[in-house]
Protein backbone atom coordinates (compact mmCIF):
# COMPACT_ATOMS: atom_id res chain seq x y z
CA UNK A 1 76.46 113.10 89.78
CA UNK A 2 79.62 111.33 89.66
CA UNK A 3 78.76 108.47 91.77
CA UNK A 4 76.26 107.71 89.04
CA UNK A 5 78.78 107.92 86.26
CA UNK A 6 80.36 105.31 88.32
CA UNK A 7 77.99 103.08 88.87
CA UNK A 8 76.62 102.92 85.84
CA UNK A 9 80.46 102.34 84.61
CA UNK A 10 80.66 99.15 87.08
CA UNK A 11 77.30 98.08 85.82
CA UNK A 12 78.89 97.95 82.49
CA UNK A 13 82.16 95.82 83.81
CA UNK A 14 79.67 93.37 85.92
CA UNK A 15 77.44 92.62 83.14
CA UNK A 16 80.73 92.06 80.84
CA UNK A 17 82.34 89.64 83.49
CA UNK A 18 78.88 87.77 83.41
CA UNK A 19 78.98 86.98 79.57
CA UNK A 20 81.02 84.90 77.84
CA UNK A 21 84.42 86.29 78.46
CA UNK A 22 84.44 84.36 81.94
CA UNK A 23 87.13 86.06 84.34
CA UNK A 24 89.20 88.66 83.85
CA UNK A 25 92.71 87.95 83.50
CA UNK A 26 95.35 91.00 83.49
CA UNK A 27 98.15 91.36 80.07
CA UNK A 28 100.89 92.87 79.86
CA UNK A 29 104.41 93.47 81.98
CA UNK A 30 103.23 96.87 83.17
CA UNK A 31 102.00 96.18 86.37
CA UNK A 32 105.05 93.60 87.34
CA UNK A 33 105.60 92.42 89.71
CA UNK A 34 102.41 92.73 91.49
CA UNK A 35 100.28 91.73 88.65
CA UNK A 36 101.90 89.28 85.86
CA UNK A 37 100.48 88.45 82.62
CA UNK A 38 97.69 85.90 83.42
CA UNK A 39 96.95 87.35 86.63
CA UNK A 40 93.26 86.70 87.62
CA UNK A 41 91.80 89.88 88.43
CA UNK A 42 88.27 90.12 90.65
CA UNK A 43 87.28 93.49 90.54
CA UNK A 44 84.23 94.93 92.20
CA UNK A 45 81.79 98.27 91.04
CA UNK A 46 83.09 101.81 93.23
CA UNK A 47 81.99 104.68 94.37
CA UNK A 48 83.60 107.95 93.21
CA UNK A 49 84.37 108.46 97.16
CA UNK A 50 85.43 105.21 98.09
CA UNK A 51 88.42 105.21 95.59
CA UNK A 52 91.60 106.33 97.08
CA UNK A 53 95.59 107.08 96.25
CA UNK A 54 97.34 103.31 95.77
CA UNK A 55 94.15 101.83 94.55
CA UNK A 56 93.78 99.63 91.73
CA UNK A 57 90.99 100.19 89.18
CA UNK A 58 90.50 99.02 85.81
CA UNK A 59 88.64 101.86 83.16
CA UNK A 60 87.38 101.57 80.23
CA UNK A 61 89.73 102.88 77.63
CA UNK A 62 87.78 102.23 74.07
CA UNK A 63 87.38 98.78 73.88
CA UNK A 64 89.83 97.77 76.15
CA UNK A 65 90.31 97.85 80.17
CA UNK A 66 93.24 98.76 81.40
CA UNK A 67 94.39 98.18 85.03
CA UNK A 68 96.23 100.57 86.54
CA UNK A 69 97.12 102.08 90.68
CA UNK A 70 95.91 105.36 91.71
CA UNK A 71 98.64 108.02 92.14
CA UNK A 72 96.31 110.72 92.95
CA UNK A 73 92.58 111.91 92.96
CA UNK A 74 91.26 114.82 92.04
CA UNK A 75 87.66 115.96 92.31
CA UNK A 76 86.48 114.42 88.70
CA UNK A 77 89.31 112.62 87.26
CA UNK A 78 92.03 110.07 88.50
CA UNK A 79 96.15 110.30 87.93
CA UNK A 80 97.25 106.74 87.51
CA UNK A 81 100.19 104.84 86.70
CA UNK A 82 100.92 101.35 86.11
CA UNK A 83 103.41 100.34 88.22
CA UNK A 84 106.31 99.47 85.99
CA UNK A 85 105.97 102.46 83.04
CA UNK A 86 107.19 105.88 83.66
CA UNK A 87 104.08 107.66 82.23
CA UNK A 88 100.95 108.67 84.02
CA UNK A 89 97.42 108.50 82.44
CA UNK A 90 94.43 110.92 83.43
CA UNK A 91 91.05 109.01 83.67
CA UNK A 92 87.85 110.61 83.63
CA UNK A 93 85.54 109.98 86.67
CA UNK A 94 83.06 108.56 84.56
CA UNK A 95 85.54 106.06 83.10
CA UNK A 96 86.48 104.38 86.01
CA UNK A 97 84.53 100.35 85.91
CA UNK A 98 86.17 99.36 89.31
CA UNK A 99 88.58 98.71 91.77
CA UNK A 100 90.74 95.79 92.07
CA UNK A 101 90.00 93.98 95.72
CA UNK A 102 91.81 90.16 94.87
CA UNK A 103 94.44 88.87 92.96
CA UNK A 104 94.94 85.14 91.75
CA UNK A 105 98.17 83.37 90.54
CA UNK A 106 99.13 80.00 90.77
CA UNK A 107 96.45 78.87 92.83
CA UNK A 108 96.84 81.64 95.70
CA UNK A 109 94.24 84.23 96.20
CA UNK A 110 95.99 88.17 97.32
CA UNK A 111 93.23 90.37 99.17
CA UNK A 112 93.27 94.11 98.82
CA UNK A 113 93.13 93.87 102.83
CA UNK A 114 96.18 91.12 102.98
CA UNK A 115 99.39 92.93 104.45
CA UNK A 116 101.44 92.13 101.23
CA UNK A 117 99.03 93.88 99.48
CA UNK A 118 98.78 96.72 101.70
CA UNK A 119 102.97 96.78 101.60
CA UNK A 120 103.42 96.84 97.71
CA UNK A 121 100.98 99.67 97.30
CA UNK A 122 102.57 101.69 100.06
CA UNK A 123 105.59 101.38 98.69
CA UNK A 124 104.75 101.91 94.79
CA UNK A 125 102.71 105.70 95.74
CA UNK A 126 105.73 106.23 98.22
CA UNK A 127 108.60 105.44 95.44
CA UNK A 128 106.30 107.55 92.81
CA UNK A 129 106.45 110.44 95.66
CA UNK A 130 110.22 110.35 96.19
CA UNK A 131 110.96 111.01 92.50
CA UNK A 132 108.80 113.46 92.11
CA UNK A 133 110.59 115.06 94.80
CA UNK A 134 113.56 114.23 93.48
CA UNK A 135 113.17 115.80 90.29
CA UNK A 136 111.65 119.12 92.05
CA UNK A 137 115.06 119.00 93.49
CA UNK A 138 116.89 118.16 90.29
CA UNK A 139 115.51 121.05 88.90
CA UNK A 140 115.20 123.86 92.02
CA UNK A 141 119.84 122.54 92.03
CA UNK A 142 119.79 123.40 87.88
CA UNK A 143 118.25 126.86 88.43
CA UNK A 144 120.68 127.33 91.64
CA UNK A 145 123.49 126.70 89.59
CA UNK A 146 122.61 128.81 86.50
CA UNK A 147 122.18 131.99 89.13
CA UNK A 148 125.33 131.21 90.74
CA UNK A 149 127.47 131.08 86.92
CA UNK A 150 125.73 134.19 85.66
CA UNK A 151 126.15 136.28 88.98
């Protein structure tokens, strides 16, 4: 069932990228540095089980379509995050239009399978992972420290 929610989702963002809005270009600072306002964006219709942690899929969002990475998957929605904002968005399955497989800027084309591409998404879900640890720990030293006072 989802994998038809999806489809029919990247049907929608193919047949939008057909008419006359020509090719998608990414807004906004809050993917920088990998993607930069005026970024040319070619992004391609997934499957529900193709779509993995450090992806990049756009999703509808009322009438606008956001671009954000993958931070984690669960079994009918999607945790994402744009890469320079602190907050992370849930995305319903059947929301998701499609993941992100190129990159233009300046007249240079980034693959999804290009090792720079590869790098920068390792290392966004890896420094995501660290804080969350981070903070786990933060908090685990905070209720350390309030048994230690009151004991």
């Amino acid at each position: 069932m989802e994998d038809k929610k999806i489809t029919r989702a990247a049907k929608e963002l193919r047949l939008q990228k057909s008419s006359l809005l020509g090719p998608v270009y990414f807004h906004g600072n809050s993917m920088l540095p990998f993607l930069a306002d005026g970024d040319e964006l070619i992004s391609v219709p997934v499957v529900w089980g193709e779509i993995k942690t450090g992806d990049i899929v756009t999703y509808r969002l009322e009438d606008k379509f956001p671009t954000c990475r993958v931070m984690r998957k669960l079994p009918d929605r999607l945790i994402l995050k744009a890469d320079a904002w602190p907050e992370l968005i849930e995305v319903e399955a059947g929301d998701v239009l499609g993941r992100v497989t190129e990159r233009r800027r300046g007249g240079k084309a980034l693959g999804a399978g290009d090792i720079t591409w590869i790098m920068s998404s390792g290392y966004v879900v890896w420094r995501f992972r660290i804080n969350k640890l981070r903070a786990r720990v933060r908090h685990f030293s905070r209720m350390v420290r309030g048994i230690i006072q009151k004991g």
